[in-house]
PDB file of N, CA and C in Angstrom:
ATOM      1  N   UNK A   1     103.977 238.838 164.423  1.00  0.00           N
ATOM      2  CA  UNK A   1     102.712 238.699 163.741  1.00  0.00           C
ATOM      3  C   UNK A   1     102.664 239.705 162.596  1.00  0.00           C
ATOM      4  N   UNK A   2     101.948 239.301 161.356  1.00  0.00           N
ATOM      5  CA  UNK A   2     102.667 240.208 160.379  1.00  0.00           C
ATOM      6  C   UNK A   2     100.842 240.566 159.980  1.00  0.00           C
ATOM      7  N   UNK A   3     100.305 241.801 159.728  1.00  0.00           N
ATOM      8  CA  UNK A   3      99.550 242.368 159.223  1.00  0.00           C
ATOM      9  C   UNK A   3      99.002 242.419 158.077  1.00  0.00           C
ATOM     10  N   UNK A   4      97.920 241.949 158.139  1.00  0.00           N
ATOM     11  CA  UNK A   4      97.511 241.446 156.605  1.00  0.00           C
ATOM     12  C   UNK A   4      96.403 242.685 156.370  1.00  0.00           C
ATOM     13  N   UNK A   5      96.978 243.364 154.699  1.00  0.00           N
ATOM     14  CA  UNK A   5      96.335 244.604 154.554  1.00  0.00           C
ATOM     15  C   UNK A   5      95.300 243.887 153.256  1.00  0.00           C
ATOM     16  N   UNK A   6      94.432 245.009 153.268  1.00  0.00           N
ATOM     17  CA  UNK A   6      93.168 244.695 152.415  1.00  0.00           C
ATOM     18  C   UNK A   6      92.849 245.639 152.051  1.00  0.00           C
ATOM     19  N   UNK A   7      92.436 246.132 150.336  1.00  0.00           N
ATOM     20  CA  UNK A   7      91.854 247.177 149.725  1.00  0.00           C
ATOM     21  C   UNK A   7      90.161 247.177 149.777  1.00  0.00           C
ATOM     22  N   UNK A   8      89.507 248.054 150.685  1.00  0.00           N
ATOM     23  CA  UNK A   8      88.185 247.884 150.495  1.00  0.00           C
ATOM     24  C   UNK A   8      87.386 249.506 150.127  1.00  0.00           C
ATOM     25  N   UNK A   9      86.192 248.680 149.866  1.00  0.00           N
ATOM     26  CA  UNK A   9      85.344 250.258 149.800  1.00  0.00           C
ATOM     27  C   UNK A   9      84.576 250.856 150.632  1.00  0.00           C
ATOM     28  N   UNK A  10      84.625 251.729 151.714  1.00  0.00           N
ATOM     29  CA  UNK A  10      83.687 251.859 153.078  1.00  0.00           C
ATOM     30  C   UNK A  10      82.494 252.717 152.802  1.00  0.00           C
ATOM     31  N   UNK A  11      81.496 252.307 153.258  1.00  0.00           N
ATOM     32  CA  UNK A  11      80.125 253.321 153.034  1.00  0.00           C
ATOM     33  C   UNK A  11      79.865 253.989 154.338  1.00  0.00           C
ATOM     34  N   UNK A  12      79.668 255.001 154.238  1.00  0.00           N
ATOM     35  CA  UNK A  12      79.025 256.284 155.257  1.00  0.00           C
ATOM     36  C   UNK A  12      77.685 256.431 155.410  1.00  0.00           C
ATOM     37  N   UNK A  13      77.149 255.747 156.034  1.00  0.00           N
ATOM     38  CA  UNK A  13      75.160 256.495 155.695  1.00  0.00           C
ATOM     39  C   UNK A  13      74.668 257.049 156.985  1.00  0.00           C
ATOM     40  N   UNK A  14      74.014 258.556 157.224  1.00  0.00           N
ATOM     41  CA  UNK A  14      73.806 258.962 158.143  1.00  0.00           C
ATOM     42  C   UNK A  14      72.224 259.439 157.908  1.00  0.00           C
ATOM     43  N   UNK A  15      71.235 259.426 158.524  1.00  0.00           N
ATOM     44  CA  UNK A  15      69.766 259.969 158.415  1.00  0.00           C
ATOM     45  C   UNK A  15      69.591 261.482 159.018  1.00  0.00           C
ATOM     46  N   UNK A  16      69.395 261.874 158.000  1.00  0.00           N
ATOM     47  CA  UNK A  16      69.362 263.428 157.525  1.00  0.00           C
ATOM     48  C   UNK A  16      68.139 263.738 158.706  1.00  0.00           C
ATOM     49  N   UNK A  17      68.408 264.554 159.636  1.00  0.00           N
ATOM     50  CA  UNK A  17      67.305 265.043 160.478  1.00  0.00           C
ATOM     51  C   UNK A  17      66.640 264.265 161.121  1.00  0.00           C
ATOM     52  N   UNK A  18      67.819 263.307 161.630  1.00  0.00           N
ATOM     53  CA  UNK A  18      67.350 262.279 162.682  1.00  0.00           C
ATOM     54  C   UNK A  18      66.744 262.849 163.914  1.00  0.00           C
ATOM     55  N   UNK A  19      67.709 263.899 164.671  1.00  0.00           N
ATOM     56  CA  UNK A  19      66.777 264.406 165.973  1.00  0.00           C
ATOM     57  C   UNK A  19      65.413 265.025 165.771  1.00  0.00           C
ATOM     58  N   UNK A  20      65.517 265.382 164.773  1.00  0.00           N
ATOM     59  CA  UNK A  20      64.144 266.865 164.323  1.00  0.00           C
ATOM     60  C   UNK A  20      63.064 265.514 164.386  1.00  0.00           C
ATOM     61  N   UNK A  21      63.407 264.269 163.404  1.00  0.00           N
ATOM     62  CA  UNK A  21      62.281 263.479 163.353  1.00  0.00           C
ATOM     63  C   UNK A  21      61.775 262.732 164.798  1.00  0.00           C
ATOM     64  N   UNK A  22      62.900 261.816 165.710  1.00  0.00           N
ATOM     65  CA  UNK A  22      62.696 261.577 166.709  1.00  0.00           C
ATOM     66  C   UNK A  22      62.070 262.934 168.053  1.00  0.00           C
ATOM     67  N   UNK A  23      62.390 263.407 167.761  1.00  0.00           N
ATOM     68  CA  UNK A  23      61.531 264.830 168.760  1.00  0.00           C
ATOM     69  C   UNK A  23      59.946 264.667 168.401  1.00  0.00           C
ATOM     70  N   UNK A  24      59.491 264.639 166.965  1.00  0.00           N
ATOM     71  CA  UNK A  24      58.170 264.775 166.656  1.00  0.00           C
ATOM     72  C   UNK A  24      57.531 263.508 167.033  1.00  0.00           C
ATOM     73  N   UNK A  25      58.199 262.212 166.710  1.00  0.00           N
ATOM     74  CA  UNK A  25      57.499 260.935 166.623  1.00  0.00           C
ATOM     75  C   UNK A  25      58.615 259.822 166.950  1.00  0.00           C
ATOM     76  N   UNK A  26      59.455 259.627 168.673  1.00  0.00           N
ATOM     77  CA  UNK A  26      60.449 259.195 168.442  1.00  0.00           C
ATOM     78  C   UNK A  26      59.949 257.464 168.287  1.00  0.00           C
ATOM     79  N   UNK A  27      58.752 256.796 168.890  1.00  0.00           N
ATOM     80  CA  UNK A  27      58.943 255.358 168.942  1.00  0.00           C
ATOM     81  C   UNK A  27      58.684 254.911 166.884  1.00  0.00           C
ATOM     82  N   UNK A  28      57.559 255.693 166.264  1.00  0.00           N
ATOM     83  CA  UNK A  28      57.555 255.820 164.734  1.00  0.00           C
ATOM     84  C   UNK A  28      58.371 256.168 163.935  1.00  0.00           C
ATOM     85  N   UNK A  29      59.468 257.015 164.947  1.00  0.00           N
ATOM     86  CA  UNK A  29      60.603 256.995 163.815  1.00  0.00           C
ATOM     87  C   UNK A  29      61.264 255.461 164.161  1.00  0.00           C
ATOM     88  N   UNK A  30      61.420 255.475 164.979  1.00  0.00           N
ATOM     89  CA  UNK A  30      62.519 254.390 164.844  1.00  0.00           C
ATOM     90  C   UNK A  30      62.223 253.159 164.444  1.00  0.00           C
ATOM     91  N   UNK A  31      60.450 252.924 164.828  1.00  0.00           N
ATOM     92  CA  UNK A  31      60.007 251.145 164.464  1.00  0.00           C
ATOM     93  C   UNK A  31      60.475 251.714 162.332  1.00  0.00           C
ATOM     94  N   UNK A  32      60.390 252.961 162.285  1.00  0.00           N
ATOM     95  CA  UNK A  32      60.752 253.176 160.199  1.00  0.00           C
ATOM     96  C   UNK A  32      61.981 253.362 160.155  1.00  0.00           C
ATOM     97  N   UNK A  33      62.730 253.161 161.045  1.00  0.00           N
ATOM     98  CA  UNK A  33      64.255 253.298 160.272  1.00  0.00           C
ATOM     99  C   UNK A  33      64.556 251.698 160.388  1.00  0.00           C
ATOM    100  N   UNK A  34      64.236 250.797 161.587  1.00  0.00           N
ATOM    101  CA  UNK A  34      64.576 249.921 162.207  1.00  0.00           C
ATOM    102  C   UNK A  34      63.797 248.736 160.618  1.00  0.00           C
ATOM    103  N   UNK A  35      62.622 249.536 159.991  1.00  0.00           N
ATOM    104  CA  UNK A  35      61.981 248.617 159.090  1.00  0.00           C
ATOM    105  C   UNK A  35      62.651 249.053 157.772  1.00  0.00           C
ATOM    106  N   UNK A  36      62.772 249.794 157.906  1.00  0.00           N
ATOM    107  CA  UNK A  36      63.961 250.611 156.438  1.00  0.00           C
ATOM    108  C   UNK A  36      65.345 249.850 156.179  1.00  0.00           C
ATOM    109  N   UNK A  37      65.920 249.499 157.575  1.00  0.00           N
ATOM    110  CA  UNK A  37      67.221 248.796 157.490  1.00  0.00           C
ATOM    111  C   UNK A  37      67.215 247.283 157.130  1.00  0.00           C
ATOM    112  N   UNK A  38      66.477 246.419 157.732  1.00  0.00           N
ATOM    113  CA  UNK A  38      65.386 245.135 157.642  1.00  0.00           C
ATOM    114  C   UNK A  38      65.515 245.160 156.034  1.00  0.00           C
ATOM    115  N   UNK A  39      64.493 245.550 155.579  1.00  0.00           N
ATOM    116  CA  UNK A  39      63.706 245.704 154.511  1.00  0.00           C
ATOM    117  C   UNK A  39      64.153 246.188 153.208  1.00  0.00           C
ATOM    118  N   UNK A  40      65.207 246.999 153.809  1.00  0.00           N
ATOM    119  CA  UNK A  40      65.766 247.569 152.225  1.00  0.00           C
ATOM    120  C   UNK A  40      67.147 247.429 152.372  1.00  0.00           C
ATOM    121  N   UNK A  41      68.037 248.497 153.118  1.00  0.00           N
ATOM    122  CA  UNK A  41      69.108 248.679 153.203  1.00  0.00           C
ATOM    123  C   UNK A  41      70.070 247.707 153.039  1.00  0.00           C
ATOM    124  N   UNK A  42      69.957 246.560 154.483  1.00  0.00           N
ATOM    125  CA  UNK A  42      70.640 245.561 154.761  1.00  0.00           C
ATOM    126  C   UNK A  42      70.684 244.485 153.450  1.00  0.00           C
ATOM    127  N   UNK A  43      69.388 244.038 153.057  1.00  0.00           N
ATOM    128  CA  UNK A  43      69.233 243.634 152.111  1.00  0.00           C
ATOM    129  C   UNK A  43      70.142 243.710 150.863  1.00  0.00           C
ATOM    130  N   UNK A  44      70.406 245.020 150.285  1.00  0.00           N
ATOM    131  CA  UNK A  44      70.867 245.674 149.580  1.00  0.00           C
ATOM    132  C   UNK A  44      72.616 245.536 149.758  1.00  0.00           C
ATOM    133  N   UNK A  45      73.015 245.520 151.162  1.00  0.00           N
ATOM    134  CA  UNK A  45      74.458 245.928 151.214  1.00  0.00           C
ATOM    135  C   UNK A  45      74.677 244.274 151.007  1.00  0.00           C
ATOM    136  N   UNK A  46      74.206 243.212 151.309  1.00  0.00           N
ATOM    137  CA  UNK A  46      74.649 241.659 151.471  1.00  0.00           C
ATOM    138  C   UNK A  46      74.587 241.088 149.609  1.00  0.00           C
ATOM    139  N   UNK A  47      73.123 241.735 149.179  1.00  0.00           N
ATOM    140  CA  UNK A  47      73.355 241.471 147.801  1.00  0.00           C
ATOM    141  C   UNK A  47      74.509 242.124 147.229  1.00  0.00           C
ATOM    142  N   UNK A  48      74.953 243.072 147.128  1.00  0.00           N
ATOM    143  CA  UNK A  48      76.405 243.512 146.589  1.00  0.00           C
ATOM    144  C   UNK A  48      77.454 243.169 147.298  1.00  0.00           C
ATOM    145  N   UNK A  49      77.608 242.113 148.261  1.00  0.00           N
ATOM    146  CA  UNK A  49      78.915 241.374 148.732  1.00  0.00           C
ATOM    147  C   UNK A  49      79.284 242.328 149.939  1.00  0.00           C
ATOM    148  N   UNK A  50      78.542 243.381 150.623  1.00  0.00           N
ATOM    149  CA  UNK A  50      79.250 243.688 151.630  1.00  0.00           C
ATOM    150  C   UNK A  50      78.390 243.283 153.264  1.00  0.00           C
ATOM    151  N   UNK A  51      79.149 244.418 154.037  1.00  0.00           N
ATOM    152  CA  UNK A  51      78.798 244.051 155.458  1.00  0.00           C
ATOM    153  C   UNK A  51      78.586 244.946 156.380  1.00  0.00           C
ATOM    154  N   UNK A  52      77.740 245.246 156.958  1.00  0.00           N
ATOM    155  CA  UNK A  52      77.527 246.078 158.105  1.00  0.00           C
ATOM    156  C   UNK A  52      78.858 245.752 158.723  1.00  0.00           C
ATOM    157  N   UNK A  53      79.865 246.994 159.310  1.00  0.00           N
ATOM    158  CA  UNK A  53      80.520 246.913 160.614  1.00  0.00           C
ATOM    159  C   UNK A  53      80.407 247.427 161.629  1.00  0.00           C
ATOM    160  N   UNK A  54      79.220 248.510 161.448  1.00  0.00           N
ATOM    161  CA  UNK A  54      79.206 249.016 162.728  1.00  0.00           C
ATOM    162  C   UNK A  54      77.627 250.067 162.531  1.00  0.00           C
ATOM    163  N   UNK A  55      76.861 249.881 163.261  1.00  0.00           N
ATOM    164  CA  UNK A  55      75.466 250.628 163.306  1.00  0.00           C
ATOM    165  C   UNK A  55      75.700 251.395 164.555  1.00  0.00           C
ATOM    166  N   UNK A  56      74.703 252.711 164.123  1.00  0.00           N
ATOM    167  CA  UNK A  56      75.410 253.910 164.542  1.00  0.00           C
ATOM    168  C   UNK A  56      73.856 254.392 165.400  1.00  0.00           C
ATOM    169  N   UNK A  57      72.786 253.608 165.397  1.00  0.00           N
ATOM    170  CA  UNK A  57      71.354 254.179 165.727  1.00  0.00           C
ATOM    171  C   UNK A  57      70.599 255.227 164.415  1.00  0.00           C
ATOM    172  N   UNK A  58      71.608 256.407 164.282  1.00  0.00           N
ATOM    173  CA  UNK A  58      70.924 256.625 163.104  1.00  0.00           C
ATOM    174  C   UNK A  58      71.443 256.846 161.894  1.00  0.00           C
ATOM    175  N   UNK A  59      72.547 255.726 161.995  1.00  0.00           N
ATOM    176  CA  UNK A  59      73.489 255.483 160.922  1.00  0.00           C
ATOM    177  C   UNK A  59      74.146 254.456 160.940  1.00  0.00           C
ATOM    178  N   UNK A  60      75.357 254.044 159.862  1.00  0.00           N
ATOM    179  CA  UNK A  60      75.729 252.655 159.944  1.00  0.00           C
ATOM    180  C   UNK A  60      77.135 252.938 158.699  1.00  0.00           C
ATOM    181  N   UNK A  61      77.776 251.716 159.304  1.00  0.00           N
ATOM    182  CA  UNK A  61      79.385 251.626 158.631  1.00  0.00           C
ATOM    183  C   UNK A  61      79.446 250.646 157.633  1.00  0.00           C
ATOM    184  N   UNK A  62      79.378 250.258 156.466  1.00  0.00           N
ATOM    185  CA  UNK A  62      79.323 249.058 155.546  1.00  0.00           C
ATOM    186  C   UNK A  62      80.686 249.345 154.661  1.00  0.00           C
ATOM    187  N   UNK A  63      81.000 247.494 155.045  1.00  0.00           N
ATOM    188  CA  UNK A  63      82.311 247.728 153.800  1.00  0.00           C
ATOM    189  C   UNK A  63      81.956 246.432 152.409  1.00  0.00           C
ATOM    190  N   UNK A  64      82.875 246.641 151.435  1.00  0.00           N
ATOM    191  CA  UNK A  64      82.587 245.921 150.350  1.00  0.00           C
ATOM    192  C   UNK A  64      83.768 245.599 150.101  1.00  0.00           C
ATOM    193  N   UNK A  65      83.836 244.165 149.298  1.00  0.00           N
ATOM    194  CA  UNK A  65      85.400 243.540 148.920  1.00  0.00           C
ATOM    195  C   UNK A  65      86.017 244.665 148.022  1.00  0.00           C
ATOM    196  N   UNK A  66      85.108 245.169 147.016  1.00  0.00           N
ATOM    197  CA  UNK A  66      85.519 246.311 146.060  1.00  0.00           C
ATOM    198  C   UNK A  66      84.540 247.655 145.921  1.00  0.00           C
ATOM    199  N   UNK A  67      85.185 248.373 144.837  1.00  0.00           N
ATOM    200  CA  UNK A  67      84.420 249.487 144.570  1.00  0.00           C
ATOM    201  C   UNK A  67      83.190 249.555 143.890  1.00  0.00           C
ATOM    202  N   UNK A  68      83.710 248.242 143.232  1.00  0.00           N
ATOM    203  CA  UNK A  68      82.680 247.674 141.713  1.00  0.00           C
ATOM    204  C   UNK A  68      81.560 247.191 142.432  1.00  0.00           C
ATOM    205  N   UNK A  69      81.865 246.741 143.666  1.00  0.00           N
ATOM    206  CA  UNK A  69      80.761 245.851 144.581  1.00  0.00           C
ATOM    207  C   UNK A  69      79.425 246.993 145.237  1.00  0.00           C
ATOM    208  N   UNK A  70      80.173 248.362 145.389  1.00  0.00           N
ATOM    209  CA  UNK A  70      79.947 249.304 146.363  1.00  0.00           C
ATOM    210  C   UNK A  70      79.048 250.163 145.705  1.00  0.00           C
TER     211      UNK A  70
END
């Protein structure tokens, strides 16, 4: 079986003071990250051609065909 390689661009996004916020207000943080991702983010990564691969709770893995895309 021969390995088929691919040049992509991977995104890193992590939420800056995730515990500090969930400690103060954890079910309000999350119904606003959970509406942040919905609403903006996701949105955002599909219009520039990429893809969630992996959600992290208070972060997430997105790749893109290119850089130009990214």
């Amino acid at each position: 079986m021969t390995a088929t390689r691919r040049l992509v661009a991977i995104l890193g996004a992590d939420v800056a003071g995730y515990s500090r916020l969930m400690g103060a207000d954890e079910e309000g943080t999350h119904e606003r990250l959970q509406a942040h991702l919905r609403e903006l983010v996701n949105p955002k990564i599909a219009e520039r051609r990429g893809r969630v691969v992996k959600n992290t709770g208070d972060g997430l893995l997105a790749e893109f065909p290119s850089v130009v895309d990214a």
